[in-house]
Protein backbone atom coordinates (compact mmCIF):
# COMPACT_ATOMS: atom_id res chain seq x y z
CA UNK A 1 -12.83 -0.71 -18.73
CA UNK A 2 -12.29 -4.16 -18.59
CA UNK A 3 -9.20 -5.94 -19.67
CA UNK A 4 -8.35 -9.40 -21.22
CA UNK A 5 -7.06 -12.28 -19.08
CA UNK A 6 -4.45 -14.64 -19.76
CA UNK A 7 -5.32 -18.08 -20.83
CA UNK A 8 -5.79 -20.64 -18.08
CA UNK A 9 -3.21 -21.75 -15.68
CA UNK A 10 -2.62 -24.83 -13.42
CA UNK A 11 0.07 -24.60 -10.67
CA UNK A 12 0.59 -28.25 -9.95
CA UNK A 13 2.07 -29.13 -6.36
CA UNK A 14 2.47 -26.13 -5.20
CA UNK A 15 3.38 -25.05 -1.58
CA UNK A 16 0.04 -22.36 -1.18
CA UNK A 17 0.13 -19.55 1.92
CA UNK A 18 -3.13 -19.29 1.54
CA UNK A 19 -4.54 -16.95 4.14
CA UNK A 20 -7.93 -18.07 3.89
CA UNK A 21 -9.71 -18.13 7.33
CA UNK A 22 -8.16 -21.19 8.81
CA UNK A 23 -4.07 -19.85 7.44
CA UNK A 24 -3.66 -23.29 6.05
CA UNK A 25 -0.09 -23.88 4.57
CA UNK A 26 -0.97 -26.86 1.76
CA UNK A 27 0.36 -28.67 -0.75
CA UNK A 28 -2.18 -27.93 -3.40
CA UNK A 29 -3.38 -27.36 -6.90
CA UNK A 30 -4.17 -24.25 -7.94
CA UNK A 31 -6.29 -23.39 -11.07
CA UNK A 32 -6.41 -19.90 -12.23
CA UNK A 33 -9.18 -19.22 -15.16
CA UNK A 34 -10.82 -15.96 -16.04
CA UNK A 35 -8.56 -13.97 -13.66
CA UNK A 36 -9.58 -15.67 -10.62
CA UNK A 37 -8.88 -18.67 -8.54
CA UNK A 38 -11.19 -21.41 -9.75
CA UNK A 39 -9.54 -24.51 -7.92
CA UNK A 40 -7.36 -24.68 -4.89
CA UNK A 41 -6.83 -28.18 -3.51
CA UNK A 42 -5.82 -31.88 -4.69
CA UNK A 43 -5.77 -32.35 -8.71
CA UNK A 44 -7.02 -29.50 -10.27
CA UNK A 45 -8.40 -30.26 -13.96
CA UNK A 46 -5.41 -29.37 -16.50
CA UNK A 47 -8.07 -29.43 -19.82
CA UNK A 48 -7.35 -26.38 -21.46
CA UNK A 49 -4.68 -24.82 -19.36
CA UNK A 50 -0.78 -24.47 -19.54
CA UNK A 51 0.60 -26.40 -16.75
CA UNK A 52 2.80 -25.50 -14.37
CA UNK A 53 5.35 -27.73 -12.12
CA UNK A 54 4.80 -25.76 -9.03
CA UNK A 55 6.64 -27.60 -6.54
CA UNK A 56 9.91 -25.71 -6.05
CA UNK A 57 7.75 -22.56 -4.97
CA UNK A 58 5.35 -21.25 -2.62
CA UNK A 59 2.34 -19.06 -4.01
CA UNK A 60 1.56 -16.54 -1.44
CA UNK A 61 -0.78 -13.55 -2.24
CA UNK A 62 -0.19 -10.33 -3.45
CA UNK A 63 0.94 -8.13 -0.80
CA UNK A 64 -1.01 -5.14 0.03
CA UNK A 65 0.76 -1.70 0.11
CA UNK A 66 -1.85 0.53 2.11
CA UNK A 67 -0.16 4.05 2.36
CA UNK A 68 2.29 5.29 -0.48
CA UNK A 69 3.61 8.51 -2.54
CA UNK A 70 4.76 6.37 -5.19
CA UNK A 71 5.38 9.28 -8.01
CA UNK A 72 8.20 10.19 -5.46
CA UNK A 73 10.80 7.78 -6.82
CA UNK A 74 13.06 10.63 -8.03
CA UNK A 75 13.36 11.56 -4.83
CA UNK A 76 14.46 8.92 -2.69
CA UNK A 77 17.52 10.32 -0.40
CA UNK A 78 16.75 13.99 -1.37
CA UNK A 79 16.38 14.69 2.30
CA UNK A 80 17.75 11.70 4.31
CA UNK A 81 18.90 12.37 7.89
CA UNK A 82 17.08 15.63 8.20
CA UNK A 83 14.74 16.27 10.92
CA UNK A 84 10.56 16.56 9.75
CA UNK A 85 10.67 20.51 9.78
CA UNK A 86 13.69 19.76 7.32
CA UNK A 87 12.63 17.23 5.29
CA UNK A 88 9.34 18.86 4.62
CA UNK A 89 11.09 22.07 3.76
CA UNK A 90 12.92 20.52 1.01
CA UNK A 91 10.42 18.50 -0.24
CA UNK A 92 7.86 21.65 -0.44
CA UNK A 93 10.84 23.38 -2.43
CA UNK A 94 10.95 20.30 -4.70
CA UNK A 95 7.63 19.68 -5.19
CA UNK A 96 6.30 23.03 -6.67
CA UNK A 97 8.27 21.58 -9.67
CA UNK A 98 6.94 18.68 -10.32
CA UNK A 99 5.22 17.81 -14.25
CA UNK A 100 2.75 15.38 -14.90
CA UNK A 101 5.51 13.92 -17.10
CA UNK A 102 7.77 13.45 -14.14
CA UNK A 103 5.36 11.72 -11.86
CA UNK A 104 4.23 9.32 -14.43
CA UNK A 105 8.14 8.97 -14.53
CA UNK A 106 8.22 8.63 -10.86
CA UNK A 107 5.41 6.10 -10.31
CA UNK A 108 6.65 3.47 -13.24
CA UNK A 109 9.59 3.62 -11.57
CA UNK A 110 7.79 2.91 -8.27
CA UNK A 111 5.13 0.06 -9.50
CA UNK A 112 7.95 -1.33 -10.84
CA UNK A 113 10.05 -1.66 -7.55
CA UNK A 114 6.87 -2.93 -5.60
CA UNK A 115 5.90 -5.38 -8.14
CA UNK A 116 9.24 -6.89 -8.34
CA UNK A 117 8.67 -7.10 -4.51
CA UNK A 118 5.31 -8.89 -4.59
CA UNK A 119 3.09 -6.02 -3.71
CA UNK A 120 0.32 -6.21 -6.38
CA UNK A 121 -2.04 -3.68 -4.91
CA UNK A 122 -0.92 -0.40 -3.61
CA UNK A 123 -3.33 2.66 -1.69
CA UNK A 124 -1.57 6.04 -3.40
CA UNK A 125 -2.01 9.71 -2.01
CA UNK A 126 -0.80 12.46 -4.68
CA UNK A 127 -1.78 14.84 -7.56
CA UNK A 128 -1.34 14.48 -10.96
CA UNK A 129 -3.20 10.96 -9.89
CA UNK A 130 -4.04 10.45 -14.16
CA UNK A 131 -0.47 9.86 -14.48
CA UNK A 132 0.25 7.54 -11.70
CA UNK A 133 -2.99 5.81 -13.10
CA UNK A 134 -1.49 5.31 -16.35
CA UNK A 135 1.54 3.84 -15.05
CA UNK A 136 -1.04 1.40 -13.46
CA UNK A 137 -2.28 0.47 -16.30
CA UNK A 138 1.12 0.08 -18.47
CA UNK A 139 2.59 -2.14 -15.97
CA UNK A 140 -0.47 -3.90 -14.41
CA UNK A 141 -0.52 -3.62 -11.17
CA UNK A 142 -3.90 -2.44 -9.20
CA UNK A 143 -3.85 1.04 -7.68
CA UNK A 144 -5.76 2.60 -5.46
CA UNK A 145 -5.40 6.38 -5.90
CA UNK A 146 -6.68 9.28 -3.52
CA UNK A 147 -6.25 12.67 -5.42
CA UNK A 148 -4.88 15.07 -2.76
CA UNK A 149 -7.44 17.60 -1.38
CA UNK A 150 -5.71 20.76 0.68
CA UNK A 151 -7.36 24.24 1.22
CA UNK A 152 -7.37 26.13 -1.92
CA UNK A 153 -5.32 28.45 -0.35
CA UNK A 154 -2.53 26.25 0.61
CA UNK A 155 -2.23 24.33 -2.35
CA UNK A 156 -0.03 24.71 -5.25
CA UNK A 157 -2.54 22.60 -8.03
CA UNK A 158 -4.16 24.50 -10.62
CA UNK A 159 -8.10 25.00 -9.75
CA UNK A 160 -10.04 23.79 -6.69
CA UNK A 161 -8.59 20.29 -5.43
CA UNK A 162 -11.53 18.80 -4.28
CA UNK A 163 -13.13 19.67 -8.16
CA UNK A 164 -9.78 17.83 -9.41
CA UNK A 165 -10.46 15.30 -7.26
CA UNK A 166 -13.81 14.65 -8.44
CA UNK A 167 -12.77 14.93 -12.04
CA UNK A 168 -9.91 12.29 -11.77
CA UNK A 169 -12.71 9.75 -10.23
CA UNK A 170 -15.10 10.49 -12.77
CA UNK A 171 -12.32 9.90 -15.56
CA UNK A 172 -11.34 6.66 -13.88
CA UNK A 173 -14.35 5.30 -12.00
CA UNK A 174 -14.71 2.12 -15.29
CA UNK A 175 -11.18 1.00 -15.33
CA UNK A 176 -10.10 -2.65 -13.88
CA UNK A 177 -6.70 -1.71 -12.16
CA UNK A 178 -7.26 1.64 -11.23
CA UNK A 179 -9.76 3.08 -8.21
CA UNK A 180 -9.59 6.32 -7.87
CA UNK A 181 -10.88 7.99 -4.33
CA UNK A 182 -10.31 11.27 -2.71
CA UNK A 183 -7.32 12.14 -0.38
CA UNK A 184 -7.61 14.67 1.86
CA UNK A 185 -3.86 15.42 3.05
CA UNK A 186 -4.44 16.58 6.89
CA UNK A 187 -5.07 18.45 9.61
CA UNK A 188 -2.37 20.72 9.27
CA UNK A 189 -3.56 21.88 5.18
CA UNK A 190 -7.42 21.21 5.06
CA UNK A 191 -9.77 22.86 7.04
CA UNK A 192 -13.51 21.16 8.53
CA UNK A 193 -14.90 22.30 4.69
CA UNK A 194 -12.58 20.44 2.76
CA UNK A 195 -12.62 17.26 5.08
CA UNK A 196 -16.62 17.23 5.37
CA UNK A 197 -16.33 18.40 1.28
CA UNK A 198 -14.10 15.20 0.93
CA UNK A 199 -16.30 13.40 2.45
CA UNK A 200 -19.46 14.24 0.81
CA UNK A 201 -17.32 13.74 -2.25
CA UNK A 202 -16.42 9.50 -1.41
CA UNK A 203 -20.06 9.26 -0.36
CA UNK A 204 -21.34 10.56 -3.51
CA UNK A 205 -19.06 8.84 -5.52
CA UNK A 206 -18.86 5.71 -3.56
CA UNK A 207 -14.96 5.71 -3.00
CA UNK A 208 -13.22 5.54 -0.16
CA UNK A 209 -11.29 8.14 1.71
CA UNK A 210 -7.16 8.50 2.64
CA UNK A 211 -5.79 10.70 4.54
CA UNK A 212 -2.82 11.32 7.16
CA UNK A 213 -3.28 11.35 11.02
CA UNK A 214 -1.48 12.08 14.19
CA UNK A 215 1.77 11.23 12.24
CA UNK A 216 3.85 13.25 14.56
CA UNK A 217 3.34 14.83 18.67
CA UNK A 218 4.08 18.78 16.67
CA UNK A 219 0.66 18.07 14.18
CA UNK A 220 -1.00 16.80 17.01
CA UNK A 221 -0.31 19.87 19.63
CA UNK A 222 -0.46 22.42 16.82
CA UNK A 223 -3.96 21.13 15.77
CA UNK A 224 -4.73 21.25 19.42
CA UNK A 225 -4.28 24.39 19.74
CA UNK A 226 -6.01 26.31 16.95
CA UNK A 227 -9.16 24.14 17.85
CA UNK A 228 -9.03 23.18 21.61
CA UNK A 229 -9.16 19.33 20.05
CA UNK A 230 -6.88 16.46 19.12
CA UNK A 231 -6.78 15.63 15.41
CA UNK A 232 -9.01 12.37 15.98
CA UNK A 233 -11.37 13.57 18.12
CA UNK A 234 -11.83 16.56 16.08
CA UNK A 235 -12.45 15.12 12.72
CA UNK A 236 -15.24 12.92 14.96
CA UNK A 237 -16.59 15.93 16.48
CA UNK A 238 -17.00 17.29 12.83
CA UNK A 239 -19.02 14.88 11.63
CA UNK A 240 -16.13 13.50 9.21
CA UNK A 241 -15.36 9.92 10.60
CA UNK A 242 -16.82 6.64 9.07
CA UNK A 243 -16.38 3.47 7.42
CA UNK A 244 -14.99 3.14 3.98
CA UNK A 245 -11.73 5.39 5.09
CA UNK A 246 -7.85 4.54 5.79
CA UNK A 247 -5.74 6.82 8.12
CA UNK A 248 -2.02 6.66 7.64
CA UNK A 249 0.28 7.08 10.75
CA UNK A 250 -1.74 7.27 13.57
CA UNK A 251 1.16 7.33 15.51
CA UNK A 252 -0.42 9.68 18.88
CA UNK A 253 -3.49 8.53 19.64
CA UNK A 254 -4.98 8.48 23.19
CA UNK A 255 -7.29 5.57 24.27
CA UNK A 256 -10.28 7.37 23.68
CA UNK A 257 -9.33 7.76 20.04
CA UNK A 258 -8.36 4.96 19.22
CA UNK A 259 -11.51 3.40 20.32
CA UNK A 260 -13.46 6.59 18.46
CA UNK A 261 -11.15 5.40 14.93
CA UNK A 262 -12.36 2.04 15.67
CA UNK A 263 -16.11 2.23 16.37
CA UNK A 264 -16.30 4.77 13.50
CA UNK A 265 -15.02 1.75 11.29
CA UNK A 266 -11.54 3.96 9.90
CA UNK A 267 -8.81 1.57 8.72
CA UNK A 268 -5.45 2.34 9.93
CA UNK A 269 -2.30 2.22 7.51
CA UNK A 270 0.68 1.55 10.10
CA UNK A 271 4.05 2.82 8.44
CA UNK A 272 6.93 1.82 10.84
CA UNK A 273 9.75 2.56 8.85
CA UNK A 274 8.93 6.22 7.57
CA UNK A 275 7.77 6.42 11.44
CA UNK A 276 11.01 5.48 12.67
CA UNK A 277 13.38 7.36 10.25
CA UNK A 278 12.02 10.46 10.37
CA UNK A 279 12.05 10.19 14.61
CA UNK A 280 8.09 10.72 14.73
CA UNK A 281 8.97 9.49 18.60
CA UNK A 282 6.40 6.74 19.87
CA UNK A 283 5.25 3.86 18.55
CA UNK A 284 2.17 3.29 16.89
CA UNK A 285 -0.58 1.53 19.00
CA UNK A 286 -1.24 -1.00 16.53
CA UNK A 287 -1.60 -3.76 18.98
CA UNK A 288 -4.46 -1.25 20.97
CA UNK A 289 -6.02 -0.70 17.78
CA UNK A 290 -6.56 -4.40 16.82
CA UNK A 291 -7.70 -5.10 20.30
CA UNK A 292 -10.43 -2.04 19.59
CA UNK A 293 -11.39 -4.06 16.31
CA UNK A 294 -10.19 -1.46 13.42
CA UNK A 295 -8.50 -2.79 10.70
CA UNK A 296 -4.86 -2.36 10.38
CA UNK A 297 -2.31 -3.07 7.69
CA UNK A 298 1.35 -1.78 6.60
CA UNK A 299 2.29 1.22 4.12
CA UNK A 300 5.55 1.98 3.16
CA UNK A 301 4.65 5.62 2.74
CA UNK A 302 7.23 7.10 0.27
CA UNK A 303 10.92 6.13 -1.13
CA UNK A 304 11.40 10.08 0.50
CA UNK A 305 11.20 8.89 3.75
CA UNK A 306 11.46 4.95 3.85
CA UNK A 307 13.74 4.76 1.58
CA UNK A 308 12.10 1.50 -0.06
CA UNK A 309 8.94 -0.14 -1.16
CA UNK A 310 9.49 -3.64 0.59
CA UNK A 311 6.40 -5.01 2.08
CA UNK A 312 9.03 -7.71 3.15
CA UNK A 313 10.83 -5.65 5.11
CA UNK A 314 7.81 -3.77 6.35
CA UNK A 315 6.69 -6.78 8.14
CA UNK A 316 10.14 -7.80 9.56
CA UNK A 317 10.27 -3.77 11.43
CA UNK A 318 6.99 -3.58 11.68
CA UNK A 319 7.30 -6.80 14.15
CA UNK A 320 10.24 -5.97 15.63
CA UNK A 321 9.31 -2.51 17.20
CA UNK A 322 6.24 -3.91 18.68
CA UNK A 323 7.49 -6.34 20.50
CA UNK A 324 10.08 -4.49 22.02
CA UNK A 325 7.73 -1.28 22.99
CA UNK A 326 5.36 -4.14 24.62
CA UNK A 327 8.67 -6.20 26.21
CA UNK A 328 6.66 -9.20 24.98
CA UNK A 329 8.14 -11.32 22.33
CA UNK A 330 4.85 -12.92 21.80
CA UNK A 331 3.36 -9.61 20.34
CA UNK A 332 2.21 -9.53 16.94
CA UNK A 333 3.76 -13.11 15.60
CA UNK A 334 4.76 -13.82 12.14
CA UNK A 335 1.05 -14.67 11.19
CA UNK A 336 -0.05 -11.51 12.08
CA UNK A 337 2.26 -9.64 10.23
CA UNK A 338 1.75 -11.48 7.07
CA UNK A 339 -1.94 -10.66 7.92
CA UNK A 340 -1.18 -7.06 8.15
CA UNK A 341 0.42 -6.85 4.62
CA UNK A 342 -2.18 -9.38 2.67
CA UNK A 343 -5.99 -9.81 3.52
CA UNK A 344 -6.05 -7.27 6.87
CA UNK A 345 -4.54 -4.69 4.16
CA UNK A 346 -7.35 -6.29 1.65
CA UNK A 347 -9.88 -5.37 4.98
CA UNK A 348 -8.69 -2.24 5.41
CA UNK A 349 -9.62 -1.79 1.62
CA UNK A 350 -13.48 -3.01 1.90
CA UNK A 351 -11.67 -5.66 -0.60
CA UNK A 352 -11.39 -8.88 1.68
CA UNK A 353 -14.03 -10.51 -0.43
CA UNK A 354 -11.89 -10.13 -3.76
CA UNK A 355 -8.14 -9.92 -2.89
CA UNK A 356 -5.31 -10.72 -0.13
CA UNK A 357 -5.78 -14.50 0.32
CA UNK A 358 -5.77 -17.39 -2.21
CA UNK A 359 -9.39 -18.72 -2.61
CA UNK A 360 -11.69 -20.22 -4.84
CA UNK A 361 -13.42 -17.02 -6.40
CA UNK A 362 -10.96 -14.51 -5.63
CA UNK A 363 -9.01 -12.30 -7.91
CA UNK A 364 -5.67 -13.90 -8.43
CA UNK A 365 -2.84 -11.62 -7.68
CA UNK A 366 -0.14 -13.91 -5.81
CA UNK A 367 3.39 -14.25 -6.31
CA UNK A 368 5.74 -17.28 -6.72
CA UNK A 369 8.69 -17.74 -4.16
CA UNK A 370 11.37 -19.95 -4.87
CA UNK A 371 11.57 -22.59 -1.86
CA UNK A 372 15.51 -23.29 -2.64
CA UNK A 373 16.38 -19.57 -1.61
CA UNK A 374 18.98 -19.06 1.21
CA UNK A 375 16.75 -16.45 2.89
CA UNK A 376 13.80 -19.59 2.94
CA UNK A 377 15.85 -22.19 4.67
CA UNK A 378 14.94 -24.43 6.14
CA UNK A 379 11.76 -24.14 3.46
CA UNK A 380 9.90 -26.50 5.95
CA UNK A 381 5.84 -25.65 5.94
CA UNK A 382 5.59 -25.23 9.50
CA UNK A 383 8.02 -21.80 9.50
CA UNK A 384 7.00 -20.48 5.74
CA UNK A 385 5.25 -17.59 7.23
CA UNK A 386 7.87 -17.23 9.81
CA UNK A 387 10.31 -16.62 6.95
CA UNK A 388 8.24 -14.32 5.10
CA UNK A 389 8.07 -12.28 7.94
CA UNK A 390 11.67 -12.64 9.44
CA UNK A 391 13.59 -13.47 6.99
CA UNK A 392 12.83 -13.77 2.88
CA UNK A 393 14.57 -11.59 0.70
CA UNK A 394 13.02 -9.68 -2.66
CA UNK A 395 15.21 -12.02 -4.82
CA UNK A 396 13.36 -14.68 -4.11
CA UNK A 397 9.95 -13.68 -5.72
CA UNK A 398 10.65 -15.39 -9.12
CA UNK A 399 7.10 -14.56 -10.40
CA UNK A 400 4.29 -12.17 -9.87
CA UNK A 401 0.74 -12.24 -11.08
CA UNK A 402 -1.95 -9.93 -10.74
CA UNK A 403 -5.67 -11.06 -11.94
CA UNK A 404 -4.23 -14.46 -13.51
CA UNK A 405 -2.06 -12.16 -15.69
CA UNK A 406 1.63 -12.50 -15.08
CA UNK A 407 3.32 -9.26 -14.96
CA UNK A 408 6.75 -10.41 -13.52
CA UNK A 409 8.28 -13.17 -14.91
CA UNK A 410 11.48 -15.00 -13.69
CA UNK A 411 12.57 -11.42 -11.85
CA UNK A 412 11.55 -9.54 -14.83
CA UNK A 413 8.95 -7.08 -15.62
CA UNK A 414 6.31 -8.62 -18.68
CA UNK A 415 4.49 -5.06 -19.00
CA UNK A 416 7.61 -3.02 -19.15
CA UNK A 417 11.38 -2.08 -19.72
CA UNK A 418 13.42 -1.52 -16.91
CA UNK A 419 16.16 0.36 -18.58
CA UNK A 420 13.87 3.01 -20.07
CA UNK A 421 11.47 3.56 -17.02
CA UNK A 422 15.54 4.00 -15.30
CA UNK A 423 16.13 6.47 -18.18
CA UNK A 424 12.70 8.41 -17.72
CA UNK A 425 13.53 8.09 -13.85
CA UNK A 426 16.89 9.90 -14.05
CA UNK A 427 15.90 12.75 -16.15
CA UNK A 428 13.20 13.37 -13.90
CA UNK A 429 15.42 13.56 -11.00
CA UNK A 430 17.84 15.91 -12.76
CA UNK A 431 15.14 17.99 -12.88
CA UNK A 432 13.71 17.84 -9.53
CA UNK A 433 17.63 17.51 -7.59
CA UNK A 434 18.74 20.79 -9.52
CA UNK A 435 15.95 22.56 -6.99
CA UNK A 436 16.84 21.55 -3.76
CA UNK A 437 17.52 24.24 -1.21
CA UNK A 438 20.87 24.37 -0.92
């Protein structure tokens, strides 16, 4: 189901992160027809198009949100400070609540925080998946949703999952924002015939495939030993491994899997704060797994366990832990992070021909940052990327824009109204709080 773009647009002078193979940092033109970039360079044509005086602001792309729960919004500090064992406890007590009413509550709520932070593209692993689509949809943001698959047995979603699963992508398989995909949730919940089900499932279909892995040293021993295996090496034992899938965590890997994930072609979603705040212990070999070739970018994972959606501040931890588990400052530099959360996260999608850099032909999702903002200065070329890594704060994403459409304006959402997806928000979490454990 296609949708109708916004008339033309030329941003005139503009300061452009473009992330095209070269990183060039430009003043440029930028023309933006049909949804897409049609001009990036010196003078683009104005016939036809509103034009825009783009010099007080960089356009950088649309950041790239590759591992999320983002229905969980009611639920952010529901179980802070708690080790795993306890934090899954309460949200396994909270969760055999949930409506489809209050995820689509939960996910508006959600888009709406990550599009006011310049994420325009987000990788999702839930149920209810037709409500988190629609939320999609009403705001405008492009969502890539995995329909959680478990063991029927250990699952509290009405029929088989995998048959859900294959129902949601059939419902949503034609619509412009919205790719659906199956989600198989891990180790510790499916057993080899849902993974090599899920996977005969994406093939069919043509989707791709998320899933968790090696998040924490108890999944990892636990998995051990039931099978004799580690969770990696099992799943590639299985026959389940391939291209066209995106592991979240991977936090304990050995060297041998890491280079199995790699030469198998799985995409890694790296998730340092959820990783850090709930004491996973280790650090994800991110650095090893780039080195092996796999592509890598940065998820948030859940408001549960974050607590936020901020690619921004993603990048700045995400950094910052690496290059003090390597004792080598030079480790993953500000161009690699901004990499990791734009067109490596666009790799990791099989989408680095259509999103996460700003080229001629590509679908334009990019956000405006205002140069002038303390958390930019000094807004000198040269460091731009250095302060969108470091440094730059949400506030300073004036505009956001995904497929030529804009869908935040001047720090507010176009598609939506804050106050009432608050509203919906709180009544969900009423709900949801009232069932905590005590």
């Amino acid at each position: 189901m296609s949708e109708a773009h916004a008339a033309p647009r030329v941003f005139r002078n503009a300061l452009v992160v473009t992330q095209d193979a070269t990183r060039r940092v430009v003043r440029a033109d930028v023309r933006v027809e049909g949804g897409r970039f049609t001009h990036v360079g010196p003078r683009a044509p104005g016939e036809g198009a509103e034009v825009v005086d783009a010099s007080g602001v960089a356009l950088v792309p649309g950041f790239v949100n590759l591992h999320t729960h983002v229905a969980m919004h009611p639920l952010r500090g529901i179980a802070d400070d708690r080790e795993l064992a306890g934090f899954l406890e309460t949200l396994f007590a909270v969760d055999a609540h949930r409506t489809e009413a209050d995820v689509e509550a939960g996910a508006r709520a959600g888009i709406a925080e990550m599009l006011l932070g310049g994420t325009t593209s987000f990788l999702d692993l839930y149920y209810f998946q037709d409500a988190v689509a629609r939320a999609v949809e009403a705001l405008g943001a492009r969502g890539f949703l995995g329909w959680a698959v478990l063991d029927p047995e250990m699952t509290t979603q009405q029929g088989r999952p995998l048959d859900n699963a294959a129902g949601f992508i059939a419902r949503w398989r034609d619509h412009s924002r919205v790719v659906p995909l199956v989600a198989p949730q891990g180790v510790y919940v499916c057993g080899a015939d849902s993974w090599l089900g899920a996977r005969d499932l994406a093939v069919r279909e043509k989707t791709l495939v998320h899933y968790h892995l090696s998040e924490t040293r108890r999944e990892v021993s636990e998995h051990e030993a039931k099978t004799g295996r580690r969770p990696a090496d099992w799943l590639g034992e299985i026959g389940f491994l391939g291209p066209g899938q995106v592991a979240a965590h991977a936090v304990w890997l050995t060297g041998g899997e890491i280079t199995r994930l790699a030469q198998a072609g799985v995409a890694v979603a790296h998730c340092a704060s959820s990783n850090l705040k709930l004491a996973s212990g280790g650090v994800a070999p991110i650095v090893e797994l780039r080195a092996a070739g796999a592509a890598v970018g940065l998820g948030t994972d859940s408001v549960a366990s974050n607590n936020s959606l901020s690619m921004l501040r993603e990048m700045h931890l995400a950094g910052l832990v690496q290059k003090n588990h390597h004792w080598d400052a030079t480790v993953l530099p500000a161009q690699q992070l901004l990499d990791l959360a734009t067109i490596e996260g666009a790799r990791a999608l099989g989408r680095a021909d259509a999103i996460g850099s700003i080229e001629v032909g590509k679908q334009a999702d990019f956000s405006l940052v205002r140069l002038d903002h303390p958390t930019l200065q000094p807004a000198r070329p040269e460091v731009l990327v250095s302060h969108l890594a470091y440094s730059a704060a949400e506030e300073a994403i004036e505009s956001v824009y995904v497929d030529g459409t804009c869908v935040v304006d001047h720090r507010r959402l176009v598609r939506g109204d804050w106050e009432a997806i608050r509203r919906g928000l709180e009544s969900a979490a009423d709900t949801l709080w009232s069932a905590r454990p005590k």
